[in-house]
PDB file of N, CA and C in Angstrom:
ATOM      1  N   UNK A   1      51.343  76.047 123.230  1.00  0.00           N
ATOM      2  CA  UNK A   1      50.676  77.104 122.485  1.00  0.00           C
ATOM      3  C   UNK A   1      51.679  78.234 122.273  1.00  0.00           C
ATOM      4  N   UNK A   2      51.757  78.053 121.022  1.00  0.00           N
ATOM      5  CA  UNK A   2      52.987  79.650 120.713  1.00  0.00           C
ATOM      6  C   UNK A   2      51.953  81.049 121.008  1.00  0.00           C
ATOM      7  N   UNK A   3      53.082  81.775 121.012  1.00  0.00           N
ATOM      8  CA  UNK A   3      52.673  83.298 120.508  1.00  0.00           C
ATOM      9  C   UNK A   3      51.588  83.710 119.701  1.00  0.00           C
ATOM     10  N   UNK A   4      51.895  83.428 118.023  1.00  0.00           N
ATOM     11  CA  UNK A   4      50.934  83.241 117.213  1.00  0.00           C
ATOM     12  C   UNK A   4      49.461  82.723 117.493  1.00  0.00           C
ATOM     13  N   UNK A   5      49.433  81.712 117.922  1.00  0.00           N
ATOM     14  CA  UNK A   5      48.134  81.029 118.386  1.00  0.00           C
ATOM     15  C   UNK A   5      47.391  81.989 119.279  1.00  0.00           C
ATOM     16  N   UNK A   6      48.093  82.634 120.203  1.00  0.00           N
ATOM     17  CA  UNK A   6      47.575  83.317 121.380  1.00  0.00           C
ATOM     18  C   UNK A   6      47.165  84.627 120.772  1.00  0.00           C
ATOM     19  N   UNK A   7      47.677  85.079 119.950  1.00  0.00           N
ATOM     20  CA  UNK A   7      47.366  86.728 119.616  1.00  0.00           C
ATOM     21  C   UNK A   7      46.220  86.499 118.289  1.00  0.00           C
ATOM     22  N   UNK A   8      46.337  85.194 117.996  1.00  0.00           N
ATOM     23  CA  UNK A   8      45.149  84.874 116.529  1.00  0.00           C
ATOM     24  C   UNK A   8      44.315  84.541 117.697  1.00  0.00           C
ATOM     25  N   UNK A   9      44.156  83.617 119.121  1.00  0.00           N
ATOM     26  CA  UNK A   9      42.535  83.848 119.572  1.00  0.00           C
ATOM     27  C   UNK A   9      42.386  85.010 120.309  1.00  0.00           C
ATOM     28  N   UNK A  10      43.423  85.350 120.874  1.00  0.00           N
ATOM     29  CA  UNK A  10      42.738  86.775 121.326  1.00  0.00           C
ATOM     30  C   UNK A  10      41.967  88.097 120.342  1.00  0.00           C
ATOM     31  N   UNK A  11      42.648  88.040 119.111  1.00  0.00           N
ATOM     32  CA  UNK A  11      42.007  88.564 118.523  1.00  0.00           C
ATOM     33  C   UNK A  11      40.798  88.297 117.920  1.00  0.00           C
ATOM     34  N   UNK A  12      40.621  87.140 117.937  1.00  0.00           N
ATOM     35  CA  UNK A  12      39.081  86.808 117.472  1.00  0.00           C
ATOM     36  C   UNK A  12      37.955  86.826 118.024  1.00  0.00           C
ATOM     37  N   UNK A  13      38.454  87.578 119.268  1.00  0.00           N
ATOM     38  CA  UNK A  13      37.329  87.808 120.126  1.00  0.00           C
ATOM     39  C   UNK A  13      36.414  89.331 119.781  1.00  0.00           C
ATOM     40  N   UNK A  14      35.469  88.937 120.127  1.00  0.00           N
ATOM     41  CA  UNK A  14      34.434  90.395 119.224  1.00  0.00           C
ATOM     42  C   UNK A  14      35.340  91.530 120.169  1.00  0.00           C
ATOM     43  N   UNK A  15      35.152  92.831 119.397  1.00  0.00           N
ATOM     44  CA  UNK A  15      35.742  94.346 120.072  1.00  0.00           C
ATOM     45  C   UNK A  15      37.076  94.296 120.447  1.00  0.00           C
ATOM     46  N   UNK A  16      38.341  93.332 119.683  1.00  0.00           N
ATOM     47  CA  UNK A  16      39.307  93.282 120.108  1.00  0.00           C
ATOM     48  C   UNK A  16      40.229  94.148 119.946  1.00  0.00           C
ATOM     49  N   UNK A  17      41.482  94.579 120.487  1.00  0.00           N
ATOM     50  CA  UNK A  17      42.077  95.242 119.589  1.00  0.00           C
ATOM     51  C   UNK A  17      43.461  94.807 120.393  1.00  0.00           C
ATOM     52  N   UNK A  18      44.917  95.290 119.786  1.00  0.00           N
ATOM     53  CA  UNK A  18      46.331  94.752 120.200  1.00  0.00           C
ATOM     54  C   UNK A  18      47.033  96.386 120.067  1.00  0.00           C
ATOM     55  N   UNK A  19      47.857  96.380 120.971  1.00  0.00           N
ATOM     56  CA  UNK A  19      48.442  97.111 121.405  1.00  0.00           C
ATOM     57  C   UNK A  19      49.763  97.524 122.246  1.00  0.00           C
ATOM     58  N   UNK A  20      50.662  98.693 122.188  1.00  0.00           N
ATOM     59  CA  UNK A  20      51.792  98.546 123.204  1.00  0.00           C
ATOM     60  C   UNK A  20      51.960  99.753 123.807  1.00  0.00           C
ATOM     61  N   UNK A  21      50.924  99.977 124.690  1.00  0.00           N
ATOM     62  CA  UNK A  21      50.644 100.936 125.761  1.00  0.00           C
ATOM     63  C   UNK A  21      51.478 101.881 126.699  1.00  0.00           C
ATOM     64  N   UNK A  22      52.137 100.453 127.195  1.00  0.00           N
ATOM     65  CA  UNK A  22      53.443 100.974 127.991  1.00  0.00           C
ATOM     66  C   UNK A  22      54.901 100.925 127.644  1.00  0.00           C
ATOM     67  N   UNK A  23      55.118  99.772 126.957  1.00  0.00           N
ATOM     68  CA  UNK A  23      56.760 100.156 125.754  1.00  0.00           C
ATOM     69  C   UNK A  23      56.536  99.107 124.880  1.00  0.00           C
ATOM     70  N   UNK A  24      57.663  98.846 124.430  1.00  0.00           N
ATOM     71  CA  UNK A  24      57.676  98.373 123.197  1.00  0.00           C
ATOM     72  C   UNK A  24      58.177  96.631 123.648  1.00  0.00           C
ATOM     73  N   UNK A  25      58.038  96.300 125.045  1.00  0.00           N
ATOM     74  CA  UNK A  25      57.802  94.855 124.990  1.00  0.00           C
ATOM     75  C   UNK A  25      56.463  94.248 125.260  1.00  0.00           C
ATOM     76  N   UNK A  26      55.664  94.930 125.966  1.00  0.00           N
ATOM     77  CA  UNK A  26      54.279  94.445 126.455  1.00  0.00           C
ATOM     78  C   UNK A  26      53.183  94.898 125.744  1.00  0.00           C
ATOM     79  N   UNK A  27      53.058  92.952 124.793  1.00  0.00           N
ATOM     80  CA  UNK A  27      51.654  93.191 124.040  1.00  0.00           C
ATOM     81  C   UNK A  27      50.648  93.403 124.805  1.00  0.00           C
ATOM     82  N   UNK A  28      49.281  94.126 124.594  1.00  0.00           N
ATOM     83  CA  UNK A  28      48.265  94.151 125.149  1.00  0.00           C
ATOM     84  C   UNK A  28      47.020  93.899 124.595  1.00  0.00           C
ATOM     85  N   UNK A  29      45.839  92.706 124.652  1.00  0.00           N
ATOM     86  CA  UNK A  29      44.933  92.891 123.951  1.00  0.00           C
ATOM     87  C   UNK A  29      43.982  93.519 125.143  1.00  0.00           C
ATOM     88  N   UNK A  30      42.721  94.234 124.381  1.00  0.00           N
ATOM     89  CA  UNK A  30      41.876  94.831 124.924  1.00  0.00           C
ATOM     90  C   UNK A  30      40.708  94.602 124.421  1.00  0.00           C
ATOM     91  N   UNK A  31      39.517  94.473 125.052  1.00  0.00           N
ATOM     92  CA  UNK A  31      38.529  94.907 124.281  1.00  0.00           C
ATOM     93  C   UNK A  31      37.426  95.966 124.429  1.00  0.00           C
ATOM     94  N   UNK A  32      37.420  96.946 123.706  1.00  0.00           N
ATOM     95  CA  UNK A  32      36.764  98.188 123.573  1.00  0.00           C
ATOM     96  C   UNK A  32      37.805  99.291 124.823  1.00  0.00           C
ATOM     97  N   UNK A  33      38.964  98.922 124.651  1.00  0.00           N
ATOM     98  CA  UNK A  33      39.877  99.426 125.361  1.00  0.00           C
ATOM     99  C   UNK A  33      39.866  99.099 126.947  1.00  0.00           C
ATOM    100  N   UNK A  34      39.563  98.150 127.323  1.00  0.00           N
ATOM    101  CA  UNK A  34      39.618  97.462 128.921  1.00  0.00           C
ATOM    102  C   UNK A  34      40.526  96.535 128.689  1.00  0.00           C
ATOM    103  N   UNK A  35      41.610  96.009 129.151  1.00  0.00           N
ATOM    104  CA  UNK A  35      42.814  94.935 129.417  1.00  0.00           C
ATOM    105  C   UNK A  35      42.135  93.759 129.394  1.00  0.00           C
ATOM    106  N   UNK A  36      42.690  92.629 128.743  1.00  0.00           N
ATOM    107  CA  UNK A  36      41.900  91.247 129.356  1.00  0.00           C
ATOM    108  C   UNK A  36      43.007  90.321 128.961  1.00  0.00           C
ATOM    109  N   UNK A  37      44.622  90.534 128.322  1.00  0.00           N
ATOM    110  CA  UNK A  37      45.409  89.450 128.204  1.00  0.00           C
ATOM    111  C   UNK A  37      47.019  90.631 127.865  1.00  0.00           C
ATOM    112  N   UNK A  38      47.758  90.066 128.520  1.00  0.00           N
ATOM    113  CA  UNK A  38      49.451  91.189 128.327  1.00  0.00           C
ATOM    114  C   UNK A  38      50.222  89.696 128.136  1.00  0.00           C
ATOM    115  N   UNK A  39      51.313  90.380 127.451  1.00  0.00           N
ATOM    116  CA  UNK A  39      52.101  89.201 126.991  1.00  0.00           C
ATOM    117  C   UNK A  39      53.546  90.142 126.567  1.00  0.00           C
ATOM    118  N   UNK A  40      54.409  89.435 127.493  1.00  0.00           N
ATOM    119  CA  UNK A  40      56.228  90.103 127.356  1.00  0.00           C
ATOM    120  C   UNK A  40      56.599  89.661 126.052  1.00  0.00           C
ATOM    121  N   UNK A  41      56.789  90.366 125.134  1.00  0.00           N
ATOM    122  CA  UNK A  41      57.570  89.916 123.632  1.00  0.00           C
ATOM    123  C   UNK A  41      58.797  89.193 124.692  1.00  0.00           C
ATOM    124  N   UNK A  42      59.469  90.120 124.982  1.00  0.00           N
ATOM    125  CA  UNK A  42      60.720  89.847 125.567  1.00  0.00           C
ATOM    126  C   UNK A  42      61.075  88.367 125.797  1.00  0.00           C
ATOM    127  N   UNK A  43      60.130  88.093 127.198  1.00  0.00           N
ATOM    128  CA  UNK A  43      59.804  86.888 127.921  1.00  0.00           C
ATOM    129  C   UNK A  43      60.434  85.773 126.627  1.00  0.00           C
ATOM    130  N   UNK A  44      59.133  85.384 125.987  1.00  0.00           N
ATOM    131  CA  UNK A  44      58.790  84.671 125.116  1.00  0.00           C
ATOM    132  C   UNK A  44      59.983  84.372 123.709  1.00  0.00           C
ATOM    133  N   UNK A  45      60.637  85.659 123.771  1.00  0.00           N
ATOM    134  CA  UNK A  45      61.772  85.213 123.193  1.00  0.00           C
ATOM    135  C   UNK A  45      62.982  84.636 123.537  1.00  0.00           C
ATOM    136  N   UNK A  46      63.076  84.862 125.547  1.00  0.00           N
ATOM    137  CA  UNK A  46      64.231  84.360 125.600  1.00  0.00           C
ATOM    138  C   UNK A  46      63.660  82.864 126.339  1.00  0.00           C
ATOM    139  N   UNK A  47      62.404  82.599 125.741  1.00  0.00           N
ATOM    140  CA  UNK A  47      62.049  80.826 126.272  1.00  0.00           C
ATOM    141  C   UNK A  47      61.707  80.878 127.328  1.00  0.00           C
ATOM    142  N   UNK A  48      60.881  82.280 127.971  1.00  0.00           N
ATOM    143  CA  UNK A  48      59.865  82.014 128.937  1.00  0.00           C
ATOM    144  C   UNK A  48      58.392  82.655 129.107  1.00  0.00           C
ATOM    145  N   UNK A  49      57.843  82.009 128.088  1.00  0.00           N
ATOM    146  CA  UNK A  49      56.659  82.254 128.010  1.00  0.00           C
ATOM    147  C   UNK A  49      55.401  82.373 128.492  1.00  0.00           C
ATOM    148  N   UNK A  50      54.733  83.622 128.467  1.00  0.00           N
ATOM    149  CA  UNK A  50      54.013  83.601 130.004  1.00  0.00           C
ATOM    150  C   UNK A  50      52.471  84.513 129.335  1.00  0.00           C
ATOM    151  N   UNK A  51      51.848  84.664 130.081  1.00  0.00           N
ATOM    152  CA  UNK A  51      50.469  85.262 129.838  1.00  0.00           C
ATOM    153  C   UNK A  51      50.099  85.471 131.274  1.00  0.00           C
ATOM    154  N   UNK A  52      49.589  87.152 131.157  1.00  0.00           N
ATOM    155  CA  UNK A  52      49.270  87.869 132.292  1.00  0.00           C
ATOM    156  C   UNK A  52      47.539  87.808 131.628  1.00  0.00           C
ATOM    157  N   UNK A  53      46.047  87.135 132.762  1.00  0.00           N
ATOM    158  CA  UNK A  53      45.287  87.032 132.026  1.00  0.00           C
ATOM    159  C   UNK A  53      44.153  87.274 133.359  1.00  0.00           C
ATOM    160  N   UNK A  54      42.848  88.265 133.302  1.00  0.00           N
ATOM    161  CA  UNK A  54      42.145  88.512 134.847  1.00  0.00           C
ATOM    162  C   UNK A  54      41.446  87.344 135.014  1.00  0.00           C
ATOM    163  N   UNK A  55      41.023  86.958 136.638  1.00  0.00           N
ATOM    164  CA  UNK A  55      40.243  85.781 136.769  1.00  0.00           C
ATOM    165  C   UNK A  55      39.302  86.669 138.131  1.00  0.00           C
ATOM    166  N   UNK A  56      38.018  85.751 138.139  1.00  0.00           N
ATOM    167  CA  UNK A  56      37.400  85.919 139.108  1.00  0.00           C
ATOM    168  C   UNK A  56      38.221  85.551 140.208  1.00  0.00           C
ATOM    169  N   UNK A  57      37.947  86.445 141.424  1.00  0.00           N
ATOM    170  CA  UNK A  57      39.109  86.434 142.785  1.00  0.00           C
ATOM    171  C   UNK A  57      39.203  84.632 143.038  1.00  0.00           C
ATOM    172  N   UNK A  58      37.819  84.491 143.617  1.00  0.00           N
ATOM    173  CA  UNK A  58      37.952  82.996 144.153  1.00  0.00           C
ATOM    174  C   UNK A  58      38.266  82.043 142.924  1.00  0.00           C
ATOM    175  N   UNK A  59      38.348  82.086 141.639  1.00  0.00           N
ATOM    176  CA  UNK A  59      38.626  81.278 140.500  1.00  0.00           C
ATOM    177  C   UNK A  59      40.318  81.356 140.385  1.00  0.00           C
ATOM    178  N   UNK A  60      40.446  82.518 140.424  1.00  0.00           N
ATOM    179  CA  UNK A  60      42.041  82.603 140.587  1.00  0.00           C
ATOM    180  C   UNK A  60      42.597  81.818 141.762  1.00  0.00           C
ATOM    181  N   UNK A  61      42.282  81.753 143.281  1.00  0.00           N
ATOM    182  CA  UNK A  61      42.867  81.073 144.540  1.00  0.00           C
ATOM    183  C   UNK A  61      42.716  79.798 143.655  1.00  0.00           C
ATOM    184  N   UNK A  62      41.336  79.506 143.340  1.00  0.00           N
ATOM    185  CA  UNK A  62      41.395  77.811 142.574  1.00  0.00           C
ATOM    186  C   UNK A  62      42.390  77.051 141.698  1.00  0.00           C
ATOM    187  N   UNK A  63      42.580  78.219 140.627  1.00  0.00           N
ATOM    188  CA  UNK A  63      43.685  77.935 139.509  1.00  0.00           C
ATOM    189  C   UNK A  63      45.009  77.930 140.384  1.00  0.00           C
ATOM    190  N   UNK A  64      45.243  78.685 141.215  1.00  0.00           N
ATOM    191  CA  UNK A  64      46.614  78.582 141.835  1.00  0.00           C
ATOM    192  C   UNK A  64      46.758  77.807 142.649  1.00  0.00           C
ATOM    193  N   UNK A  65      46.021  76.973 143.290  1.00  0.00           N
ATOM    194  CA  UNK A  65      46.077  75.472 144.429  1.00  0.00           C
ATOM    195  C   UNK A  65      45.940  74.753 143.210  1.00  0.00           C
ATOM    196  N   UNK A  66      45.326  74.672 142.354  1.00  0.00           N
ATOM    197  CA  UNK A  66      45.677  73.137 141.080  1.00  0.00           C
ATOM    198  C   UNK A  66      46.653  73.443 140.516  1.00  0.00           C
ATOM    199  N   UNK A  67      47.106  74.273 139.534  1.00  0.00           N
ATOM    200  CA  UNK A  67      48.396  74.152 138.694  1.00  0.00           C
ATOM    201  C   UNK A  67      49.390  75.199 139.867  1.00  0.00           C
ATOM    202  N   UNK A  68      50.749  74.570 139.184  1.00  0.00           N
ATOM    203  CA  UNK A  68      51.692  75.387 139.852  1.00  0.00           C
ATOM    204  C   UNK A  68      51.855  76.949 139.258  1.00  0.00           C
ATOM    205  N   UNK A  69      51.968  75.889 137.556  1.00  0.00           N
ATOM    206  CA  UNK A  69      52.136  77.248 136.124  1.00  0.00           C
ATOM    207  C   UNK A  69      51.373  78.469 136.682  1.00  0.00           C
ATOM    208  N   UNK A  70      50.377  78.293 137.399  1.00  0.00           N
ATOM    209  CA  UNK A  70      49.872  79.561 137.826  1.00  0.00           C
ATOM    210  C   UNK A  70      49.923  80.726 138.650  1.00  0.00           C
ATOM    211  N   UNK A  71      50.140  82.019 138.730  1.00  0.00           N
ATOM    212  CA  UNK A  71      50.347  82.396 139.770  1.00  0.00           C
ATOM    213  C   UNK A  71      50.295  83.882 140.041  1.00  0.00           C
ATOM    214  N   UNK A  72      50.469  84.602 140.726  1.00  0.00           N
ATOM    215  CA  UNK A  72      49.587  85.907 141.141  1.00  0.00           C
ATOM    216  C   UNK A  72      50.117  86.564 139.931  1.00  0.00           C
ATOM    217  N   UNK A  73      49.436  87.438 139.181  1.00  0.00           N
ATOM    218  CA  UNK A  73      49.655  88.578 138.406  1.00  0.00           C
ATOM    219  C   UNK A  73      50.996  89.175 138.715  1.00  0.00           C
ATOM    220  N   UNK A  74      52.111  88.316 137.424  1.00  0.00           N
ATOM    221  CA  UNK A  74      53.161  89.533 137.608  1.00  0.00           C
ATOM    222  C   UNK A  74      53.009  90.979 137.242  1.00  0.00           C
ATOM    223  N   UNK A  75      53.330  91.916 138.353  1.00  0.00           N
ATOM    224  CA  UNK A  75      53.430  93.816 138.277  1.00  0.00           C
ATOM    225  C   UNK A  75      51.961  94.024 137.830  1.00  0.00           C
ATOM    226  N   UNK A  76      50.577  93.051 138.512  1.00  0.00           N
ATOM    227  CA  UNK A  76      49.656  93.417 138.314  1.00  0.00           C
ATOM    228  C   UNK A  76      48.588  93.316 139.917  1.00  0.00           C
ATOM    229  N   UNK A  77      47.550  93.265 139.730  1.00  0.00           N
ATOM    230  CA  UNK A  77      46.467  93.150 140.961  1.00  0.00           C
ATOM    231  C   UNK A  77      46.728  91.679 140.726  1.00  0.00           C
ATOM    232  N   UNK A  78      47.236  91.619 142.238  1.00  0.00           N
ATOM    233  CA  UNK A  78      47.554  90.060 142.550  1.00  0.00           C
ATOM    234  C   UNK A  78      45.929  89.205 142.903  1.00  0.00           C
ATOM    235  N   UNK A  79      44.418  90.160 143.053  1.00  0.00           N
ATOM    236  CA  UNK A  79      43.567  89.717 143.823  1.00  0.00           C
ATOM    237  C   UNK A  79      42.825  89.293 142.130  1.00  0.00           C
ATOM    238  N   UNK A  80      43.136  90.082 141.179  1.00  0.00           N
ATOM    239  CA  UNK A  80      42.525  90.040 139.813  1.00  0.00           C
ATOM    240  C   UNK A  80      43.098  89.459 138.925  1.00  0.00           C
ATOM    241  N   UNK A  81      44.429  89.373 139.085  1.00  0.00           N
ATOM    242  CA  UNK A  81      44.739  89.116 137.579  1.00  0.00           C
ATOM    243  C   UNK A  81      45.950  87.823 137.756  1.00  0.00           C
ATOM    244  N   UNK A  82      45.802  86.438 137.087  1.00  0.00           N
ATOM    245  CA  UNK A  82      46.879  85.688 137.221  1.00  0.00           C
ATOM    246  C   UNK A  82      48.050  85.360 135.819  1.00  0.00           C
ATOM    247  N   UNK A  83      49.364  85.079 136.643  1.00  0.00           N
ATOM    248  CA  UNK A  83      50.485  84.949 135.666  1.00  0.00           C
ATOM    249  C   UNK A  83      50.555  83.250 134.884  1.00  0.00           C
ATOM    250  N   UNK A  84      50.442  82.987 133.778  1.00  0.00           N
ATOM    251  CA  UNK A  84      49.861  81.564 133.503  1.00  0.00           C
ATOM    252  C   UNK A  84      51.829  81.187 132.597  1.00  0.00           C
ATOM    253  N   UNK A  85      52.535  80.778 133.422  1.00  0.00           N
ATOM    254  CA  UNK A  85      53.911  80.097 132.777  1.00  0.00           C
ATOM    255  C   UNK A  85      53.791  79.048 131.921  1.00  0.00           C
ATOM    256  N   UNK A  86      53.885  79.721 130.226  1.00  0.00           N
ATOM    257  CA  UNK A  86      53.409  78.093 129.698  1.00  0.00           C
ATOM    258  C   UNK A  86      55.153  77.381 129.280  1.00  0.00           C
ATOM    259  N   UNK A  87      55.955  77.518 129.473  1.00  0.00           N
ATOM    260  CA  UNK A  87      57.234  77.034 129.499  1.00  0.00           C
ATOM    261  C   UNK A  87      57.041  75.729 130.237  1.00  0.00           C
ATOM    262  N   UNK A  88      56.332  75.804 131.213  1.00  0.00           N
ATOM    263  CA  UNK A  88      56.526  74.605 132.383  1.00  0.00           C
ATOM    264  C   UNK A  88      55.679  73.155 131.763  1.00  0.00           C
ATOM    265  N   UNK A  89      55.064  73.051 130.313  1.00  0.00           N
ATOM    266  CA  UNK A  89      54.384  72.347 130.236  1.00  0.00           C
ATOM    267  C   UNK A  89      53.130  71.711 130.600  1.00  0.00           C
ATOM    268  N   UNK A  90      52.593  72.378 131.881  1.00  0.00           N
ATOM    269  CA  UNK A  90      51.383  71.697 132.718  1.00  0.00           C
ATOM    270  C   UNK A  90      49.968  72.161 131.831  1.00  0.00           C
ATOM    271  N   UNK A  91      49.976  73.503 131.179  1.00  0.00           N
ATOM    272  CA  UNK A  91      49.190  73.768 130.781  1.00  0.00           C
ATOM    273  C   UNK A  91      48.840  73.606 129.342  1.00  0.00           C
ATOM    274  N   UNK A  92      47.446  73.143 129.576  1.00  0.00           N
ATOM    275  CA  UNK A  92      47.103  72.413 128.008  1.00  0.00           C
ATOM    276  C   UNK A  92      46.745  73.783 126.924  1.00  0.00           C
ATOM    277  N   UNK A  93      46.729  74.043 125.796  1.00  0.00           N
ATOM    278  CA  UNK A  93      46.206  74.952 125.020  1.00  0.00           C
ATOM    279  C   UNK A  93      44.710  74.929 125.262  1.00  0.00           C
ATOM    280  N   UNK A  94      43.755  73.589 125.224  1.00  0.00           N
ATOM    281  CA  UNK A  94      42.517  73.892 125.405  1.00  0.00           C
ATOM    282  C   UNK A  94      42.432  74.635 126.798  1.00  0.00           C
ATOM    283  N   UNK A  95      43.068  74.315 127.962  1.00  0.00           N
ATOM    284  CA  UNK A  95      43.199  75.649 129.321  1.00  0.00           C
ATOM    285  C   UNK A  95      43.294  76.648 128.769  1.00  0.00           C
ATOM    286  N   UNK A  96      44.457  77.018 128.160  1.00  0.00           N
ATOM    287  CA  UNK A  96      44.795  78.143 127.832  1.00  0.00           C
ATOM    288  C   UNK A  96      43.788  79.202 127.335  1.00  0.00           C
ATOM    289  N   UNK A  97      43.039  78.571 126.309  1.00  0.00           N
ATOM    290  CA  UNK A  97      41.819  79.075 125.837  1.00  0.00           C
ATOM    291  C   UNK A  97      40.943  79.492 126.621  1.00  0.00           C
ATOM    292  N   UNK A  98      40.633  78.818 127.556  1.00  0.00           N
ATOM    293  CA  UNK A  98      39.335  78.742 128.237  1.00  0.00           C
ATOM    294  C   UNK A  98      39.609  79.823 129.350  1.00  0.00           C
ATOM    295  N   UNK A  99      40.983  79.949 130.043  1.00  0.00           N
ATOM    296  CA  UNK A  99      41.265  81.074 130.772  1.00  0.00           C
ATOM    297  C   UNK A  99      41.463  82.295 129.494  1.00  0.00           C
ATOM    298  N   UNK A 100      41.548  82.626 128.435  1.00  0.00           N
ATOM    299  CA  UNK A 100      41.492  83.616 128.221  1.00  0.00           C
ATOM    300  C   UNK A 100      40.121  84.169 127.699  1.00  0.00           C
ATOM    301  N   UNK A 101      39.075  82.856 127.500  1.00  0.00           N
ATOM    302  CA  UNK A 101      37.507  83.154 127.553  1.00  0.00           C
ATOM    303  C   UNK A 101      37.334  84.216 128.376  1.00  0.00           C
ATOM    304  N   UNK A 102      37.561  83.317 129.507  1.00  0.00           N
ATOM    305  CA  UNK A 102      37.280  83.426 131.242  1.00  0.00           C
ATOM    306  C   UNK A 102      37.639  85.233 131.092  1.00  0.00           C
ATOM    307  N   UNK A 103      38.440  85.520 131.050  1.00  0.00           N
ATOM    308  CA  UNK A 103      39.751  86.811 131.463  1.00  0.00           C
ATOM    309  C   UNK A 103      38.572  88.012 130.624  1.00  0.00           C
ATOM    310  N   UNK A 104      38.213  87.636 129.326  1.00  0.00           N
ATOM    311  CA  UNK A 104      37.642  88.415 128.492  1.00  0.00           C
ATOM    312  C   UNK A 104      36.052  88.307 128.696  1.00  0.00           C
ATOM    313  N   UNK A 105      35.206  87.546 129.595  1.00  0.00           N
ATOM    314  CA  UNK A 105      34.159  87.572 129.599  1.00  0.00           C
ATOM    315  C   UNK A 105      34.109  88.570 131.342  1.00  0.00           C
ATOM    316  N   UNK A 106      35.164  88.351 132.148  1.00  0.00           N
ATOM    317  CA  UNK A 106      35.520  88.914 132.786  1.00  0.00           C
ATOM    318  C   UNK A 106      35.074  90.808 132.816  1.00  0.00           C
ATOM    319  N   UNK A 107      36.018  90.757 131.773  1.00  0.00           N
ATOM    320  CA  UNK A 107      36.081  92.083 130.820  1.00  0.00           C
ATOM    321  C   UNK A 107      34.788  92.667 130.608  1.00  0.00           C
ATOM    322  N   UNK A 108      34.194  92.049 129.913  1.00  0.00           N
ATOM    323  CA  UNK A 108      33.050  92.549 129.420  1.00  0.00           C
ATOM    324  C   UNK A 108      31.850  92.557 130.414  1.00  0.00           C
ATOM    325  N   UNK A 109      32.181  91.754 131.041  1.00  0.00           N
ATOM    326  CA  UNK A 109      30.652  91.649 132.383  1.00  0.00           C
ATOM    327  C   UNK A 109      30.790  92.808 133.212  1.00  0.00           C
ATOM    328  N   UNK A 110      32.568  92.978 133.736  1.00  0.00           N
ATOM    329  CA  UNK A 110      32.553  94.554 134.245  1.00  0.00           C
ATOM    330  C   UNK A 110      32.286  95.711 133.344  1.00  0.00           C
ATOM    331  N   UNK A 111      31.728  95.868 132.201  1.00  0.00           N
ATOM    332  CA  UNK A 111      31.568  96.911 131.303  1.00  0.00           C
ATOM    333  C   UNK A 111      29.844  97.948 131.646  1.00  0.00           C
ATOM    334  N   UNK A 112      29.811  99.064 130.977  1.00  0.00           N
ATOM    335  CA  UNK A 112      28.827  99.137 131.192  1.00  0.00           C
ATOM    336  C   UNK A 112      27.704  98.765 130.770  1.00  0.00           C
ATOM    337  N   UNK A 113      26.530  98.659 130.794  1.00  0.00           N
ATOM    338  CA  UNK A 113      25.307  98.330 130.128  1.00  0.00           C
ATOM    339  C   UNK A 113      25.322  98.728 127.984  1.00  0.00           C
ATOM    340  N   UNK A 114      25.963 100.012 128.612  1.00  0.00           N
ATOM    341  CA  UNK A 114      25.932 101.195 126.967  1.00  0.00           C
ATOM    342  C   UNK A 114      27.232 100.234 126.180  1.00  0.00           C
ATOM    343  N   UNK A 115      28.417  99.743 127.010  1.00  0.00           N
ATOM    344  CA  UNK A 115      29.391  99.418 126.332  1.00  0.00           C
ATOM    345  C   UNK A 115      29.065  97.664 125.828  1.00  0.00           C
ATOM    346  N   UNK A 116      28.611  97.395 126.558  1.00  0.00           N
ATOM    347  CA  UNK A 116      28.077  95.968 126.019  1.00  0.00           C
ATOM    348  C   UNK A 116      26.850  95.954 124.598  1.00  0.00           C
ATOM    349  N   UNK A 117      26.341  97.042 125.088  1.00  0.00           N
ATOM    350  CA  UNK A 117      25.218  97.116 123.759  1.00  0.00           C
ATOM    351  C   UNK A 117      26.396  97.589 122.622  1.00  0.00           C
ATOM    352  N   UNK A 118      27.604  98.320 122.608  1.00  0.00           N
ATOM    353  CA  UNK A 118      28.040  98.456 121.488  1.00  0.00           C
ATOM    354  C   UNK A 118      28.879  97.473 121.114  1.00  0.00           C
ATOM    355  N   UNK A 119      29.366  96.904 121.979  1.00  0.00           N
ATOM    356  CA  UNK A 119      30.389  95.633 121.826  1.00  0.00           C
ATOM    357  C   UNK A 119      29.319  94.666 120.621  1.00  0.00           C
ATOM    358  N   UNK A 120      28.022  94.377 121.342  1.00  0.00           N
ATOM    359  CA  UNK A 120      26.818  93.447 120.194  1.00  0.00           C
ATOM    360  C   UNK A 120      26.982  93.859 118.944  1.00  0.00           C
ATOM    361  N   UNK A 121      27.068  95.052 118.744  1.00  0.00           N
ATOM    362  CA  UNK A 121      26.220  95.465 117.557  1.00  0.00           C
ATOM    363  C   UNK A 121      28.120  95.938 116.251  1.00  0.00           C
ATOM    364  N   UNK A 122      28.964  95.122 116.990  1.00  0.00           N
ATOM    365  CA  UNK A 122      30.255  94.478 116.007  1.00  0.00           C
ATOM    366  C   UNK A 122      29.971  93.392 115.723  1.00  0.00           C
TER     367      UNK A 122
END
């Protein structure tokens, strides 16, 4: 799964938006301004492609005893958020997807009651 692919589904997620918060290598999507996927331009250009993406605590220990590609949130909450290496091949794009469901439903379930009713009504 390239780049492209990743920033066309992240964005198709309702209340999305893309961003570069902290400099000018780390994409960020958000939705309604809460984090739910970072991605190193950098990385990815010099052929190591990676996705910083949140998981439920015990879903994350899970993902990281099955794949290797997986692994604590680089320069993030190691208890929240995992580093997904897609260079290494193990990980399928349909995964890929489904952890960044995961990451963004994440997102939104911690939101408030008021922010979810506006997230609907996009």
């Amino acid at each position: 799964m390239d780049i492209e692919h990743i920033r066309s589904y992240c964005l198709s997620k309702k209340g999305t938006s893309e961003s570069f918060p902290f400099d000018e290598d780390t994409l960020v999507f958000k939705v309604l301004d809460k984090m739910f996927a970072l991605v190193s331009i950098k990385k990815w250009e010099e052929g190591q492609p990676a996705i910083n993406l949140k998981a439920d605590p015990d879903y994350s220990i899970e993902l990281r005893e099955d794949y290797q590609s997986i692994r604590p949130g680089f320069h993030m909450s190691k208890k929240h958020w995992n580093t997904l290496y897609l260079s290494e091949g193990e990980l399928t794009p349909p995964l890929v997807k489904d952890l960044i469901d995961h990451s963004y439903t994440m997102v939104v379930k911690g939101m408030t009651k008021k922010m979810r009713e506006s997230l609907a009504m996009l």
